[in-house]
Protein backbone atom coordinates (compact mmCIF):
# COMPACT_ATOMS: atom_id res chain seq x y z
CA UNK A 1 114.25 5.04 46.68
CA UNK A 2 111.56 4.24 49.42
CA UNK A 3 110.67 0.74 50.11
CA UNK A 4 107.26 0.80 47.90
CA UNK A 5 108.92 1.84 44.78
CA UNK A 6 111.89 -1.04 45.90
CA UNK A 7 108.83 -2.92 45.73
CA UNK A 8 107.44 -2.07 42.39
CA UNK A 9 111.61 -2.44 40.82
CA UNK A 10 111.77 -6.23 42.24
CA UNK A 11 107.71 -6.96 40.83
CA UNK A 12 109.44 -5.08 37.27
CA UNK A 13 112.22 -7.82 37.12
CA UNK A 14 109.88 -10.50 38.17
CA UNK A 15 107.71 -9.91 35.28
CA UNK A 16 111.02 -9.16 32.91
CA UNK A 17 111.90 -12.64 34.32
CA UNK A 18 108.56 -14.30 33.66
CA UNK A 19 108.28 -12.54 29.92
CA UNK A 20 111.77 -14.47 29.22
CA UNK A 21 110.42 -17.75 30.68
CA UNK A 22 106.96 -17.80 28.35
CA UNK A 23 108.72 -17.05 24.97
CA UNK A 24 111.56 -19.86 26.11
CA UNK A 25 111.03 -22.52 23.55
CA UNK A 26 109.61 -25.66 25.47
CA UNK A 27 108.67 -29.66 24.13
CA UNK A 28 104.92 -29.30 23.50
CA UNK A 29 104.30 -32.47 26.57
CA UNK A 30 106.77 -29.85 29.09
CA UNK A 31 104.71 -26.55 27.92
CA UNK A 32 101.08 -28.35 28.41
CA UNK A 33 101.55 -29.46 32.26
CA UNK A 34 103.13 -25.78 32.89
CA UNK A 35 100.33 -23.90 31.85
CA UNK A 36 97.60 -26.41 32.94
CA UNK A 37 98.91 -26.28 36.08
CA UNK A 38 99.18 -22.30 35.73
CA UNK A 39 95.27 -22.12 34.84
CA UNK A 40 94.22 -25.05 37.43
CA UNK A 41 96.08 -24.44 40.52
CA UNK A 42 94.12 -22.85 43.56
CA UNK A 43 97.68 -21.28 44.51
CA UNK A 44 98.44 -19.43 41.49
CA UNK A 45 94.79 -18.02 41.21
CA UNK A 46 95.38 -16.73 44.75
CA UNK A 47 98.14 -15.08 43.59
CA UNK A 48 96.85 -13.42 40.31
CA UNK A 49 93.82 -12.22 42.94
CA UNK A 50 96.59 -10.74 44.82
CA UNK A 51 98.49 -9.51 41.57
CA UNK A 52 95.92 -7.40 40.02
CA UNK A 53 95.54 -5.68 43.79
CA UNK A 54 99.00 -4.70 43.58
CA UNK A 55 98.46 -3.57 39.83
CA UNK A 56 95.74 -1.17 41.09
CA UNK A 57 97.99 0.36 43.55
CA UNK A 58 100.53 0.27 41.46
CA UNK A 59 98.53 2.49 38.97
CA UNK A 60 97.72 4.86 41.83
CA UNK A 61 101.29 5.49 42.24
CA UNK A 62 101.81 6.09 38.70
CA UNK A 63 99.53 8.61 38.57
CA UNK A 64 100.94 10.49 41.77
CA UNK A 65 103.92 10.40 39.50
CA UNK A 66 102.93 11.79 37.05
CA UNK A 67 101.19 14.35 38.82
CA UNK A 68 104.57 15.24 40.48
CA UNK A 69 106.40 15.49 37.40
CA UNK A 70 103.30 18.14 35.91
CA UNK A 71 104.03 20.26 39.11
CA UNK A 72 107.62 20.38 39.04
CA UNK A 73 107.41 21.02 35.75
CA UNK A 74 105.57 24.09 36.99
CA UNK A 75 108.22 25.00 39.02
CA UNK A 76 111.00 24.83 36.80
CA UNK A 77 109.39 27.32 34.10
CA UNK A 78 108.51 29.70 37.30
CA UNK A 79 112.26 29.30 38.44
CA UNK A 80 113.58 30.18 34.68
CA UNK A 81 111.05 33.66 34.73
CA UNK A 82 111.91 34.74 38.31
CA UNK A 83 115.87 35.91 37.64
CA UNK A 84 117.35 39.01 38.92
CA UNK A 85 120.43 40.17 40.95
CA UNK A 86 123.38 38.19 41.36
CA UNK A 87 122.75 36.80 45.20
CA UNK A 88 118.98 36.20 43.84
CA UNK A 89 120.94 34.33 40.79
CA UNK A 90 122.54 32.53 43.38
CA UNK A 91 119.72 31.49 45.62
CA UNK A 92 117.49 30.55 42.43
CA UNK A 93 120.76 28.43 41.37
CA UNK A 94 120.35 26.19 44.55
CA UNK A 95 116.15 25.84 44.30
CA UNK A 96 117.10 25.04 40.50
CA UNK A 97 119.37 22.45 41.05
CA UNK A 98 116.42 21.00 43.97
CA UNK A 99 113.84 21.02 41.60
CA UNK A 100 115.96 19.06 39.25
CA UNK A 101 116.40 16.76 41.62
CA UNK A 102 112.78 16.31 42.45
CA UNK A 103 112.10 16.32 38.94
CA UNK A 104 114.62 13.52 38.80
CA UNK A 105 113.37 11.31 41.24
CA UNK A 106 109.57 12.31 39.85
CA UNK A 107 110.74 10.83 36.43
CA UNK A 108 112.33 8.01 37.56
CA UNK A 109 109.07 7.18 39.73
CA UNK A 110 106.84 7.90 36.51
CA UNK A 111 109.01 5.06 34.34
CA UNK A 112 109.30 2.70 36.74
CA UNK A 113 105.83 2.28 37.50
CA UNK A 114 104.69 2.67 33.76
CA UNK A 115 106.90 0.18 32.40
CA UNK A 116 105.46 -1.94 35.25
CA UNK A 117 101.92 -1.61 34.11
CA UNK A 118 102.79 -1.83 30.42
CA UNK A 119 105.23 -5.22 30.87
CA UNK A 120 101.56 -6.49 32.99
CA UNK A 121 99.56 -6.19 29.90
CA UNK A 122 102.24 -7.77 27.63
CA UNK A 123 102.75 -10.98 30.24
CA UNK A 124 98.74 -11.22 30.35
CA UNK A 125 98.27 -10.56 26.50
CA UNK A 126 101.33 -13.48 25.77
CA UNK A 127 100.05 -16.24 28.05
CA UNK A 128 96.68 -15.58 26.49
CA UNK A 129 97.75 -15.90 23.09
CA UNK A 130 100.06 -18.99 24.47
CA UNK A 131 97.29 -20.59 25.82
CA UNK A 132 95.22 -20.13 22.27
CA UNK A 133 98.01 -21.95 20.20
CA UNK A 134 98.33 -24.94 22.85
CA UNK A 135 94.78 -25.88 22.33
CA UNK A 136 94.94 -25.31 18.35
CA UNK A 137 98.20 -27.85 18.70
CA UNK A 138 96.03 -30.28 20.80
CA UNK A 139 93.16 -30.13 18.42
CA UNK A 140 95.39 -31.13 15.52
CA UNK A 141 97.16 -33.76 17.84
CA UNK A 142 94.28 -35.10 18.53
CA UNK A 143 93.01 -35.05 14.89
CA UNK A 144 96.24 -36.30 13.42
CA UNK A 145 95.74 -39.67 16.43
CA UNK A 146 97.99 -38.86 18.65
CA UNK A 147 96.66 -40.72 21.79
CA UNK A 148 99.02 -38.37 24.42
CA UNK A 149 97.37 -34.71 23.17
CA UNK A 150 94.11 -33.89 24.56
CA UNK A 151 93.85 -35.74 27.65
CA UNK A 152 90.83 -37.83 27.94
CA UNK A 153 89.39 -36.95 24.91
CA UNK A 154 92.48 -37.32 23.19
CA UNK A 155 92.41 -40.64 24.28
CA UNK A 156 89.09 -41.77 22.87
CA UNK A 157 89.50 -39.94 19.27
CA UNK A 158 93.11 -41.48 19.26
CA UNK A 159 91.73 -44.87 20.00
CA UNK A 160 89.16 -44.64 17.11
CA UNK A 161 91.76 -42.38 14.44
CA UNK A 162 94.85 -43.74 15.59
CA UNK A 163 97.66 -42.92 12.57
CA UNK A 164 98.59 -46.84 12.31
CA UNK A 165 94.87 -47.85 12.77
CA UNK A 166 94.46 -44.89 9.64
CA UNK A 167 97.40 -46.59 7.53
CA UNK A 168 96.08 -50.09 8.08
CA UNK A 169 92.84 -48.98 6.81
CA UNK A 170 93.79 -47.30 3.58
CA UNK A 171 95.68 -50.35 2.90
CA UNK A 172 92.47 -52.03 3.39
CA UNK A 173 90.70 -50.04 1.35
CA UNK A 174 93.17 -50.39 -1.70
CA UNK A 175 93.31 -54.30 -1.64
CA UNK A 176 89.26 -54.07 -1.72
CA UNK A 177 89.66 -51.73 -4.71
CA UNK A 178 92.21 -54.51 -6.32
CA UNK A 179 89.86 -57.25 -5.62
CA UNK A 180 86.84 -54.89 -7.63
CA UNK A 181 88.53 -54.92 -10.27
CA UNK A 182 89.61 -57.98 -10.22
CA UNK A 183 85.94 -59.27 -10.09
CA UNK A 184 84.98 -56.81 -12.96
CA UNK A 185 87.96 -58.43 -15.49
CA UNK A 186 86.59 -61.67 -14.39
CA UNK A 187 83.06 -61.28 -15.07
CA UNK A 188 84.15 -59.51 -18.14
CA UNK A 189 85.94 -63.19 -19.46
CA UNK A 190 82.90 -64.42 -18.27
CA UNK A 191 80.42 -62.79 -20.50
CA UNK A 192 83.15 -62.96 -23.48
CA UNK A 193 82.93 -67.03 -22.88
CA UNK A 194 79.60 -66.75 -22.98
CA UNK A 195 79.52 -65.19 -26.15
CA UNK A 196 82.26 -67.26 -27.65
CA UNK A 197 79.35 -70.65 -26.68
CA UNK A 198 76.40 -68.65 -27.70
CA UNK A 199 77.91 -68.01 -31.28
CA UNK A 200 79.30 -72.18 -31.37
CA UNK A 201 76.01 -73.49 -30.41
CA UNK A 202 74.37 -71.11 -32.91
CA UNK A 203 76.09 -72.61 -35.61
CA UNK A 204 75.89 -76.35 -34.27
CA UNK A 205 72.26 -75.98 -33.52
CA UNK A 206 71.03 -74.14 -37.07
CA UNK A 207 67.49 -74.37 -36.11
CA UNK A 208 67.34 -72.81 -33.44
CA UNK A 209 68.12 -69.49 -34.98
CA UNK A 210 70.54 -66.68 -33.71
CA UNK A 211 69.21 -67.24 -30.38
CA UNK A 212 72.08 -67.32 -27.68
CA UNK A 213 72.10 -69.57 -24.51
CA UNK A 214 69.22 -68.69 -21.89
């Protein structure tokens, strides 16, 4: 194997390696400072600049593979027409078992460098997709009050929604309900007492007619 296509084997593993580490199950606090330092540091852009360089050369080499593997292709059904004699047998024997070999290696070549490209797309499509359901767990985080999702933001909607501050208020809100109807039964004994003296002084007071209280 020459050194490039060394090269392109250790970048496969790398990203076989990386693929593993992103679907790793990870505490939501340990998952958020990976990636935001993945999408923030100067560094790792440098090296994604640098990545999708090697990608394009990479893809160069893919097709040269493939290329190879058309033209020995090529070869081999030209071998399998051109038969005759026994010493020509022999001699088209030894370029057979060459072209297999080339053939071989062409394959080889071809895989390597398309699984390469292929595992690329998955690692970009997965940290993308990653990256969506962080920020969907933040938002609900943040909406549920936790005070530690969101950052700064977080922070402020926390301090105004917190969950205790939330429970406090409902319990709030219920006693205020209690009292309501508390001062509904009372001012309904009110006016019942006031009926109850309207009727007596009616009946005390004849003259005055059925007239209640003013």
């Amino acid at each position: 194997m020459t050194l490039y296509y060394s090269l392109v084997f250790v970048l496969l593993v790398l990203e076989m390696v990386l693929f593993v580490a992103l679907i790793i199950p990870m505490p939501f606090k340990a998952k958020r400072k990976l990636f935001n330092f993945i999408s923030e540091s100067p560094i790792v852009a440098k090296v994604q600049y640098a990545m999708k360089i090697t990608f394009i050369f990479i893809l160069i080499l893919f097709l040269d593979s493939v290329n190879r593997v058309y033209r020995v292709q090529v070869e081999m059904a030209a071998l399998s027409k051109d038969t005759s004699g026994a010493g020509r047998a022999a001699a088209m024997g030894s370029e057979r078992m060459e072209v297999q070999a080339r053939k071989f290696y062409s394959q080889r070549n071809m895989y390597l460098t398309g699984f390469t490209l292929f595992l690329s797309l998955i690692l970009n499509r997965t940290y993308g997709m990653i990256l969506d359901v962080l920020r969907l767990e933040e938002k609900v985080k943040m909406y549920e009050g936790d005070s530690q999702a969101g950052g700064k933001e977080g922070e402020k909607l926390s301090g105004r929604y917190r969950a205790d501050q939330i429970g406090e208020l409902k319990k709030q809100l219920d006693k205020k309900d209690k009292e309501i109807e508390g001062i509904k039964k009372q001012s309904e004994g009110l006016r019942r007492e006031y009926d109850e003296i309207s009727v007596k002084y009616n009946q005390t007071n004849p003259g005055s007619g059925n007239k209640k209280i003013n």
